[in-house]
Protein backbone atom coordinates (compact mmCIF):
# COMPACT_ATOMS: atom_id res chain seq x y z
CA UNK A 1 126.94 85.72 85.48
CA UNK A 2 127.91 88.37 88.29
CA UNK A 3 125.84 88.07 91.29
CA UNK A 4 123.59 91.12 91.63
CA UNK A 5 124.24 92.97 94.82
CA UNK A 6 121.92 95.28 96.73
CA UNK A 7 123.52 98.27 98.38
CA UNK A 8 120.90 97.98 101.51
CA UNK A 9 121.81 94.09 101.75
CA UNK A 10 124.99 94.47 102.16
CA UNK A 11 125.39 92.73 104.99
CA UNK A 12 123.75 89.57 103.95
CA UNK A 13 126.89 88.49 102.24
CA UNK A 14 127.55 86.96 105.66
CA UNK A 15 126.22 83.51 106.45
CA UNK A 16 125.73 83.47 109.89
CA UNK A 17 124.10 86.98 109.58
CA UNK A 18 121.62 85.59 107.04
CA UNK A 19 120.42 82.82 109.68
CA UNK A 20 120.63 85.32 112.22
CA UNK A 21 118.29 87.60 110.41
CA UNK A 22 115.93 84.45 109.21
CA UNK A 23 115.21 83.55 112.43
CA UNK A 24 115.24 86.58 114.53
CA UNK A 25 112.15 87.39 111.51
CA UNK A 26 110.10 84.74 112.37
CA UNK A 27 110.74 84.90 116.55
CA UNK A 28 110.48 88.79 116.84
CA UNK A 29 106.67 88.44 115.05
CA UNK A 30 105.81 86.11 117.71
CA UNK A 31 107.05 88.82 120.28
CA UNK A 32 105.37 91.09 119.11
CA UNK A 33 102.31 89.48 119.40
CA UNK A 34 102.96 88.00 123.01
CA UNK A 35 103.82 91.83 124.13
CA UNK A 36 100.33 93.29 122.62
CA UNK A 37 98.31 90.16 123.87
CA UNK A 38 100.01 91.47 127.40
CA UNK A 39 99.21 94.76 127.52
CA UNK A 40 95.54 94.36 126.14
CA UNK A 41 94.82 92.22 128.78
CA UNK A 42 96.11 93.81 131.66
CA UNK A 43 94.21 97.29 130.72
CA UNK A 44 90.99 94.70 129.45
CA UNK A 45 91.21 93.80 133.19
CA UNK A 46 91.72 96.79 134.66
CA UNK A 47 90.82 99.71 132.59
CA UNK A 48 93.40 101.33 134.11
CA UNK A 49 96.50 103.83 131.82
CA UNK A 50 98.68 103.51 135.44
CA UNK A 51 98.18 99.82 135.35
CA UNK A 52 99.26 99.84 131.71
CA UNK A 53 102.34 101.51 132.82
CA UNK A 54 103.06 99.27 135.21
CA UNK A 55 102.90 96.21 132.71
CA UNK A 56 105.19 98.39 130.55
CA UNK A 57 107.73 98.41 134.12
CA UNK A 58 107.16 95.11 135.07
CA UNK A 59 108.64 93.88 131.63
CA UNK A 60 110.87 96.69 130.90
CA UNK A 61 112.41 97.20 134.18
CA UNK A 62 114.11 94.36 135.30
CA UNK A 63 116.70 95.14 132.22
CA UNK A 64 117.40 97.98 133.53
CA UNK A 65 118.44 96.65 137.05
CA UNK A 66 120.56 94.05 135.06
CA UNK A 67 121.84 94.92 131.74
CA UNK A 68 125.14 96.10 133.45
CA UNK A 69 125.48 92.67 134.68
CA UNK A 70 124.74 90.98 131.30
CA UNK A 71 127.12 93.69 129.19
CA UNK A 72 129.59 92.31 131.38
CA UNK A 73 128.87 88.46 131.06
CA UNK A 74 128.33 89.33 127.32
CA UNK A 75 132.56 90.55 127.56
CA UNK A 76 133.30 87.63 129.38
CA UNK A 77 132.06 84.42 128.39
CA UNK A 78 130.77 82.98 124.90
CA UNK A 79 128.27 85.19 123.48
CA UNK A 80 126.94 82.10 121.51
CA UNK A 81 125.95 79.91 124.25
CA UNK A 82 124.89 83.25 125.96
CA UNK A 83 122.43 83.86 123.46
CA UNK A 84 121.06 80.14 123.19
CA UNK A 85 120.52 79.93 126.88
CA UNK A 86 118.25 83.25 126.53
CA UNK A 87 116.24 82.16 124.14
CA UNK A 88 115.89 78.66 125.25
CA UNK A 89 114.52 80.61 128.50
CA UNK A 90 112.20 82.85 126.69
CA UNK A 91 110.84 79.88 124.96
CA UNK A 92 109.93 78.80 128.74
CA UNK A 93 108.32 81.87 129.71
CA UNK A 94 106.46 82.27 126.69
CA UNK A 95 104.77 78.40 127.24
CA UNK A 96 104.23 79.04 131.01
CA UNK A 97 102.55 82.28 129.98
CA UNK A 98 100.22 80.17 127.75
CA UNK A 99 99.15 77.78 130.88
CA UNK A 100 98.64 80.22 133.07
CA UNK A 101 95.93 81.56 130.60
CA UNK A 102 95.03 77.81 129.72
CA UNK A 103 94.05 76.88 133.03
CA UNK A 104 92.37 79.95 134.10
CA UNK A 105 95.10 81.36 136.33
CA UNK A 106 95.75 84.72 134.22
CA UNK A 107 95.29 87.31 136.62
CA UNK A 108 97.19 90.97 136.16
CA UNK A 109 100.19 90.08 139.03
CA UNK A 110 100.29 86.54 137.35
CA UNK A 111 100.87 88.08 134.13
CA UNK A 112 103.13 90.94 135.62
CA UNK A 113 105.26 88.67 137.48
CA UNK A 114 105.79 86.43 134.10
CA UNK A 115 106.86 89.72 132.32
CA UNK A 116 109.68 90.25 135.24
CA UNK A 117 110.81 87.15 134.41
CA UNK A 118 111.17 87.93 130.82
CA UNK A 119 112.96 91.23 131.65
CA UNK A 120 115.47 89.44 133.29
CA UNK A 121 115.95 87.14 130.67
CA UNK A 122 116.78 90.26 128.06
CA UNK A 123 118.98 92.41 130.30
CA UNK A 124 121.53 89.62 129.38
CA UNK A 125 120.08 89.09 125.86
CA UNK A 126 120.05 92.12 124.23
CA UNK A 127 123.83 92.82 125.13
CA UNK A 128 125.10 89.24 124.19
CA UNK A 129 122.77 89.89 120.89
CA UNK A 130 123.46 93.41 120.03
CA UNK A 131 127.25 92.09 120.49
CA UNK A 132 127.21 89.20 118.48
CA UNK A 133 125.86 91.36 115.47
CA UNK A 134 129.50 92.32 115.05
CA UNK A 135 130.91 89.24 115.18
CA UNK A 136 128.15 87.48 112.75
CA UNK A 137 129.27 90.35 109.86
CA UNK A 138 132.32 89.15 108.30
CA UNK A 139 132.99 92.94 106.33
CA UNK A 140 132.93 95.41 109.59
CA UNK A 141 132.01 97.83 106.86
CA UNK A 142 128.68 96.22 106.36
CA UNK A 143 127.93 96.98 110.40
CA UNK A 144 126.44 100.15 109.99
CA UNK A 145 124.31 97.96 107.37
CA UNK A 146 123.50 95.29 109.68
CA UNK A 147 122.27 97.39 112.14
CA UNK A 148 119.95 99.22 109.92
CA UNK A 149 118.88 95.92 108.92
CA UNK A 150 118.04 94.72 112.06
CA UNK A 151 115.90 97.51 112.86
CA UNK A 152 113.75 97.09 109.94
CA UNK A 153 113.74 93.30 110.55
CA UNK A 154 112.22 94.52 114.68
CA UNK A 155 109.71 97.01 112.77
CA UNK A 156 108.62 94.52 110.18
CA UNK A 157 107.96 92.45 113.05
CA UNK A 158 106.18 95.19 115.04
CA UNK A 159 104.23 95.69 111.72
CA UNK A 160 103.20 92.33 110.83
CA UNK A 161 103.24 90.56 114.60
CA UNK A 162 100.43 92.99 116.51
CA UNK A 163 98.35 93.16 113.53
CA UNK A 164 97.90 89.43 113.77
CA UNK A 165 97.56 89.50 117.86
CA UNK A 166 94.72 91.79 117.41
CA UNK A 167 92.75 89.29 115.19
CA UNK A 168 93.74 86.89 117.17
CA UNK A 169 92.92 87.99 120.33
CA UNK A 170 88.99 88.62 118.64
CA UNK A 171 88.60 85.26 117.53
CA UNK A 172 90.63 82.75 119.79
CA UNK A 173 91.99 84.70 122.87
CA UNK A 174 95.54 85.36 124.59
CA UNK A 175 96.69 81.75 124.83
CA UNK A 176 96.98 81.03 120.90
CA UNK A 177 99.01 84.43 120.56
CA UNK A 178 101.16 83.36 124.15
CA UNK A 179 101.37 79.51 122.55
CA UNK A 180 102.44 81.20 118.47
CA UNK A 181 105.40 83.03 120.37
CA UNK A 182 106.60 80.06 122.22
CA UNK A 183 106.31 78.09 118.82
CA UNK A 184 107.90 80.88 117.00
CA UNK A 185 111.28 80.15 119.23
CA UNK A 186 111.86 76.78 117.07
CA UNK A 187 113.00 79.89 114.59
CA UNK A 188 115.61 81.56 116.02
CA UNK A 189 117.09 78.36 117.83
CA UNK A 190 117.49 76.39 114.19
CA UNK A 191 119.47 79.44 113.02
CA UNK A 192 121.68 79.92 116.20
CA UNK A 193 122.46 75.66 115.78
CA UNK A 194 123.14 75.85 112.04
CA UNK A 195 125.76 78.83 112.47
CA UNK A 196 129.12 78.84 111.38
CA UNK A 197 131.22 80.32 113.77
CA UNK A 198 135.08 80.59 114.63
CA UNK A 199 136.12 78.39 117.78
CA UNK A 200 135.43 80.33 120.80
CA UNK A 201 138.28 81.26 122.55
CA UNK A 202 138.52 81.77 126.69
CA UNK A 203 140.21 85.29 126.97
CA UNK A 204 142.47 85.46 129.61
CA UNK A 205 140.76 87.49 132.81
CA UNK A 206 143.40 89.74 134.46
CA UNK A 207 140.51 91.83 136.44
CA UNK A 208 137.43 90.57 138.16
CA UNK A 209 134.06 91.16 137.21
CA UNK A 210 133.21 94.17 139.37
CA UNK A 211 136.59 95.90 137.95
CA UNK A 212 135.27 94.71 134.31
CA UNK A 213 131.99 96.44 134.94
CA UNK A 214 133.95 99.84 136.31
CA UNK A 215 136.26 100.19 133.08
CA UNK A 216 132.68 99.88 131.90
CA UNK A 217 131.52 102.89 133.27
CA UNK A 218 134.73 105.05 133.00
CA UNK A 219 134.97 104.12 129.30
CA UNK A 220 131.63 105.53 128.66
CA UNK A 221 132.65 108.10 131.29
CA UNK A 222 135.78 109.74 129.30
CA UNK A 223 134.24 108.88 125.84
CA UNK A 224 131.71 111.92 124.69
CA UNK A 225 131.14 110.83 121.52
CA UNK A 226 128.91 108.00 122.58
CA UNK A 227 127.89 108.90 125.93
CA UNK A 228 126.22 112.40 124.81
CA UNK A 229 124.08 109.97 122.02
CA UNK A 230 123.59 107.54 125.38
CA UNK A 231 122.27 110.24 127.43
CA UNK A 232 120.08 111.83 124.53
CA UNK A 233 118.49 108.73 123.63
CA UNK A 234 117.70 107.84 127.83
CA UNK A 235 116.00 111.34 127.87
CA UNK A 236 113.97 110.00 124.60
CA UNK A 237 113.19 106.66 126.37
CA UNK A 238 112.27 108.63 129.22
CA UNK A 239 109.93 110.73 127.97
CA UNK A 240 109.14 110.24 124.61
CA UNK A 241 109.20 106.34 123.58
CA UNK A 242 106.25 105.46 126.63
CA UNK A 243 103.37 106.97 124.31
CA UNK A 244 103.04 103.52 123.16
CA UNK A 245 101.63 102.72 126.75
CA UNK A 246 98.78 104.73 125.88
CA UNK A 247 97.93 103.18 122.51
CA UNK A 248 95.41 100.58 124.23
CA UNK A 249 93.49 103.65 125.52
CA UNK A 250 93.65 105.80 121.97
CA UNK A 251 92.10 102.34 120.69
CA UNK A 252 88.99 101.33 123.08
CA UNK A 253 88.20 105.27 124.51
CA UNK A 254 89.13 107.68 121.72
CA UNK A 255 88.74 105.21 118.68
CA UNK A 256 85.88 103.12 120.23
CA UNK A 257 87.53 100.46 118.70
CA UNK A 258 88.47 96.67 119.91
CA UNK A 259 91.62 94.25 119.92
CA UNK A 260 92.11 94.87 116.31
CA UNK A 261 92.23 98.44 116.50
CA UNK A 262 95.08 98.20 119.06
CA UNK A 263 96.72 95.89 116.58
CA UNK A 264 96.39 98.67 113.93
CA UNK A 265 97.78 101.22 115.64
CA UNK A 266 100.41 99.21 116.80
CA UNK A 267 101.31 98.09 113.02
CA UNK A 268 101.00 101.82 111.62
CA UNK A 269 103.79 101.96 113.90
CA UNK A 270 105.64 99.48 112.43
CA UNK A 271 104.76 100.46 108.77
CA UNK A 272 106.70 104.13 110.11
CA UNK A 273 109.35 102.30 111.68
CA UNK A 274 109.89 100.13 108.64
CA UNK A 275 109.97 103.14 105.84
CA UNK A 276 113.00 104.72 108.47
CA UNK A 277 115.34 101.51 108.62
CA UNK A 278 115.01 101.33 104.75
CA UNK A 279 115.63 105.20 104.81
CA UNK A 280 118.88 104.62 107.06
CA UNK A 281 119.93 101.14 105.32
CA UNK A 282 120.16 103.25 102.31
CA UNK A 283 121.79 105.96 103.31
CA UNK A 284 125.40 106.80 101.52
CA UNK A 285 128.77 105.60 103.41
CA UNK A 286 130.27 108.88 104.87
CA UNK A 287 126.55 110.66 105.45
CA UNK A 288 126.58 112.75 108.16
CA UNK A 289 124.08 110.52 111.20
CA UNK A 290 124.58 113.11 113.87
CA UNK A 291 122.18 115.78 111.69
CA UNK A 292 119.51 112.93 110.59
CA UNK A 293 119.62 112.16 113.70
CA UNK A 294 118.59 115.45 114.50
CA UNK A 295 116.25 115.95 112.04
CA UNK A 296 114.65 112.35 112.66
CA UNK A 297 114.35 113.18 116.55
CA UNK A 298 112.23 116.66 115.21
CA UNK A 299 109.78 114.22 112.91
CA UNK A 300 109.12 111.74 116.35
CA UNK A 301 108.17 115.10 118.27
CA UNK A 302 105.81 116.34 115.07
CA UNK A 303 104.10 112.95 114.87
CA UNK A 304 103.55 112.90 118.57
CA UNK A 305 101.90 116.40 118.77
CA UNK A 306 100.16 115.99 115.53
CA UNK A 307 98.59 112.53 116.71
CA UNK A 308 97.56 113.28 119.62
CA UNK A 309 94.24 114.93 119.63
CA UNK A 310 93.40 113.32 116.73
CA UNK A 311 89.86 111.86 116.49
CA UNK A 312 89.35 110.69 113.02
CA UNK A 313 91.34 106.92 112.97
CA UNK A 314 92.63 106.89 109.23
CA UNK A 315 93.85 110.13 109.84
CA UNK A 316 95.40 109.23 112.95
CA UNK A 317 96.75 106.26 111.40
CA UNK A 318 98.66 108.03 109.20
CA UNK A 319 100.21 110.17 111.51
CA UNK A 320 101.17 107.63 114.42
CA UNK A 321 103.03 106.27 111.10
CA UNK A 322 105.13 109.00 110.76
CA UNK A 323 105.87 108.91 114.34
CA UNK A 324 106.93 105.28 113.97
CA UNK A 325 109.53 106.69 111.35
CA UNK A 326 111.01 109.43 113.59
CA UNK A 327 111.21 107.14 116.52
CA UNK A 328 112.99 104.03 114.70
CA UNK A 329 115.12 106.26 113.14
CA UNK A 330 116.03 108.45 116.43
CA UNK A 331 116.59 104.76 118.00
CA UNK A 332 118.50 103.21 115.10
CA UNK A 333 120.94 105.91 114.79
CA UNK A 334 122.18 105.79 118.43
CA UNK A 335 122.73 102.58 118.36
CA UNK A 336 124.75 102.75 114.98
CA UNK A 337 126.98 105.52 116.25
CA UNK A 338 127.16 104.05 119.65
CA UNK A 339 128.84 100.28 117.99
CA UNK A 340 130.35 102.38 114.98
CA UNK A 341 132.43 104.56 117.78
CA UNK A 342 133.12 101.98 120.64
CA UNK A 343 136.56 99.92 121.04
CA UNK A 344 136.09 96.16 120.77
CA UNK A 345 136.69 95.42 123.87
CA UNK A 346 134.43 97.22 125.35
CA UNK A 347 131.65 96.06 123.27
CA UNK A 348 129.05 94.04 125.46
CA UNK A 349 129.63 96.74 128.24
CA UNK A 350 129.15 99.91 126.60
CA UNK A 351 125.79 97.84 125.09
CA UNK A 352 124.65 96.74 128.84
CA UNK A 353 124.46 101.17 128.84
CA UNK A 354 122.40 101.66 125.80
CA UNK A 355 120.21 98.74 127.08
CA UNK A 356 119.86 100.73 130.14
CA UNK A 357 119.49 103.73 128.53
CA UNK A 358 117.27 102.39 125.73
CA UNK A 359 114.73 99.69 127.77
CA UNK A 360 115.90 100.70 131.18
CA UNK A 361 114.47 104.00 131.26
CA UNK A 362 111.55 103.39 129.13
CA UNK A 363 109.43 101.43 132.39
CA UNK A 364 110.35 104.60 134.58
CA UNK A 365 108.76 106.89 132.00
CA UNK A 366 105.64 104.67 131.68
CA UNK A 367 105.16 104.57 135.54
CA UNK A 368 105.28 108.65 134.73
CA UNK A 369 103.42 108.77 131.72
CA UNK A 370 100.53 106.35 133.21
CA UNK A 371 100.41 108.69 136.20
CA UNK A 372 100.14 111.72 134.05
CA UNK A 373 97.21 110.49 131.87
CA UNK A 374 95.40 109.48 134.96
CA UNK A 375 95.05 113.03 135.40
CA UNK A 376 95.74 115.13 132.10
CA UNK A 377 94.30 112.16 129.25
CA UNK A 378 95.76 110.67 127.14
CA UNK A 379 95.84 113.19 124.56
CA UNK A 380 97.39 115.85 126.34
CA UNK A 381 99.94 113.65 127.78
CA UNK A 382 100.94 112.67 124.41
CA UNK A 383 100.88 116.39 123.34
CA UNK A 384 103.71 117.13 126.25
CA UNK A 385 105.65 114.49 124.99
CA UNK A 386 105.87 115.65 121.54
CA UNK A 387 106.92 119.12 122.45
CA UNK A 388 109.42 117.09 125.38
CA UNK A 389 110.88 115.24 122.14
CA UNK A 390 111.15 118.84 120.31
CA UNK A 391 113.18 120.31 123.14
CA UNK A 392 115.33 117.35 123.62
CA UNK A 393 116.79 117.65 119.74
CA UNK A 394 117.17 121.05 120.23
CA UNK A 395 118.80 120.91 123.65
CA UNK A 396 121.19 117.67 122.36
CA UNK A 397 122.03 118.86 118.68
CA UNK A 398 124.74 121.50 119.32
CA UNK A 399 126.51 118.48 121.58
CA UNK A 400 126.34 116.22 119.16
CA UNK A 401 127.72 118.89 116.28
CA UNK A 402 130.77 119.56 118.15
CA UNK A 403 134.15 118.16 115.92
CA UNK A 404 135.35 118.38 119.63
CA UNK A 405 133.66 115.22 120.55
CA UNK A 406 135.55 113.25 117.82
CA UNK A 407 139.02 114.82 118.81
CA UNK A 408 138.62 113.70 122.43
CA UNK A 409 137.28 110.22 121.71
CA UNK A 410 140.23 110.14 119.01
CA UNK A 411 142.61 111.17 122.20
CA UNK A 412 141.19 109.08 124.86
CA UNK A 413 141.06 105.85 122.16
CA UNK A 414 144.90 106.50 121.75
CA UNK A 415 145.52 107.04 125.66
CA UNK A 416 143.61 103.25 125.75
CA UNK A 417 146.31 101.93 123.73
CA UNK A 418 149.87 103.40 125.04
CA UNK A 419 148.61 101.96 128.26
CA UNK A 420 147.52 98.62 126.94
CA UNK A 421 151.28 98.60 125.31
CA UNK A 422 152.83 99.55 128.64
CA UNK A 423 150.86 96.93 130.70
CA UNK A 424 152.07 93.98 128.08
């Protein structure tokens, strides 16, 4: 009997990508609930938006002081053992996170300085991670797939995960949703052990790593086609993605609500984000991703305005939904034409950028955002930000159009190559 084939699982045909997936499922759900047991606690103890902000920054931050470092560490060493010491470290953060609350000592710089940790820890994850996606998929065909795939897998996990935290946090407290993510690690190190992968092999090192982490730059530098999507989606993370510092405030002031109607908001968000990676794992081979990219940046900005002054919470459930959709489909698509466009070689580097660009700028916009609310509300700041996200597709889209782009990358990737013949 032929095997029946999914077009939007495509890339589960590969083994390792299948345990990837499996575990990164179950790990990613405890995340998710660590991150909103985190932020409902700091602005629980402060009942501050700035203080939120800086939670946001004190996690997000770090990556963006060292995700250069890690792209580079991600080109040069074994991405494998890269990956396992990561999560083997998260795992440790996540169970001195539940002691601290355990033994009473869970106060906001506690908690902050925990969440620098952890932002350390995933500027040299997510490149090593994002990186290994290509090697896990045997058919590079199927990356576009995989990618798609993993951002439903994050937004199923952003669905299901703060949902839970919020009932949790109601009826047990911090430390069960702190002591779940820790246990929730077993996961993704089970899949990472029962891999199958090729015999890693030391590349020979010609250039040291502060020369590495220059090409690096200069790559990115002489490449348009992926540094105009790198530079659109840091003005996104800048000013657009950082609303979700303000859901804890939407929840207790606007809403009235408690823990669990953080949770919800937080899961419409996912239910969005889900519907847009099964949009984009679906889409055709060949379909144009610079205009739904366009059109998927205009449908974050709509949400956003339409959301914001919104009093009634079904309602505004169903809009911070379709937000969700724009914005996992504004962040999936940059990262698919980012890894679809880039050399090999230059993999892990040109990924330390989007993590900059991506978490790096996010913590600097929620320092901005927090300030803003302090002053404007919430609502109103989340009204600028839709309009900010409006301008930025319409200020972005007649760059990313241009057939230009693709003839220079096509140039500069054959330039690459006469000159890596010459040099051998």
């Amino acid at each position: 009997m032929p095997r029946l084939e999914l077009p939007f699982l495509r890339a589960f045909q590969s083994y390792n990508y299948r345990l990837y997936f499996a575990g990164q499922s179950v790990s990613l759900i405890g995340t998710w609930m660590q991150r909103t047991a985190v932020y409902w606690l700091v602005y629980e103890k402060t009942q501050s938006s700035f203080m939120l902000g800086a939670a946001v920054f004190a996690a997000q931050f770090p990556s963006f002081l060292f995700s250069i470092i890690g792209g580079v560490v991600s080109d040069r060493y074994n991405r494998y053992r890269v990956m396992l010491l990561t999560q083997v470290a998260s795992l440790v953060q996540a169970v001195l996170l539940t002691t601290l609350v355990l033994l009473g000592l869970d106060s906001v710089w506690n908690i902050l300085s925990l969440s620098v940790v952890l932002g350390i820890v995933n500027a040299f994850d997510v490149p090593a991670r994002q990186a290994m996606v290509y090697d896990m998929v045997n058919n590079k065909e199927h990356l576009p797939n995989a990618i798609a795939l993993n951002s439903s897998m994050v937004n199923t996990a952003r669905l299901i995960g703060p949902a839970m935290a919020g009932i949790v946090l109601e009826e047990f407290g911090a430390n069960i949703c702190f002591s779940i993510n820790a246990a929730s690690f077993i996961a993704v190190l089970t899949s990472l052990f029962c891999m199958r992968l090729p015999r890693y092999v030391p590349k020979p090192r010609t250039n040291d790593a502060l020369t590495d982490l220059r090409e690096g730059f200069q790559y990115l530098r002489k490449t348009p086609s992926i540094s105009t999507v790198m530079l659109m989606l840091a003005c996104v993370s800048l000013l657009s993605l950082p609303y979700i510092t303000l859901l804890p405030v939407y929840a207790q002031e606007i809403f009235q609500g408690r823990a669990s109607t953080f949770g919800y908001l937080n899961s419409f968000v996912g239910l969005g984000a889900v519907s847009g990676a099964i949009f984009l794992a679906s889409l055709k081979a060949g379909s144009n991703l610079k205009k739904v990219l366009f059109f998927n940046t205009l449908i974050f900005g709509i949400g956003l305005i339409c959301f914001s002054h919104l009093t009634n919470f079904p309602v505004a459930l169903a809009f911070i939904a379709i937000t969700g959709f724009g914005m996992m489909s504004q962040t999936t698509l940059s990262n698919t034409l980012i890894q679809t466009a880039v050399t090999p070689a230059m993999r892990g580097r040109v990924l330390s950028y989007y993590a900059m660009a991506f978490f790096g700028m996010q913590p600097i916009g929620s320092l901005l955002i927090g300030a803003v609310s302090h002053y404007a509300g919430a609502p109103n700041t989340v009204l600028l930000q839709g309009v900010a996200t409006l301008l930025i597709a319409f200020i972005f889209f007649p760059f990313l159009r241009r057939d230009v782009l693709r003839r220079r990358h096509r140039m500069k990737m054959e330039q690459l190559e006469e000159r890596s013949i010459e040099t051998t």
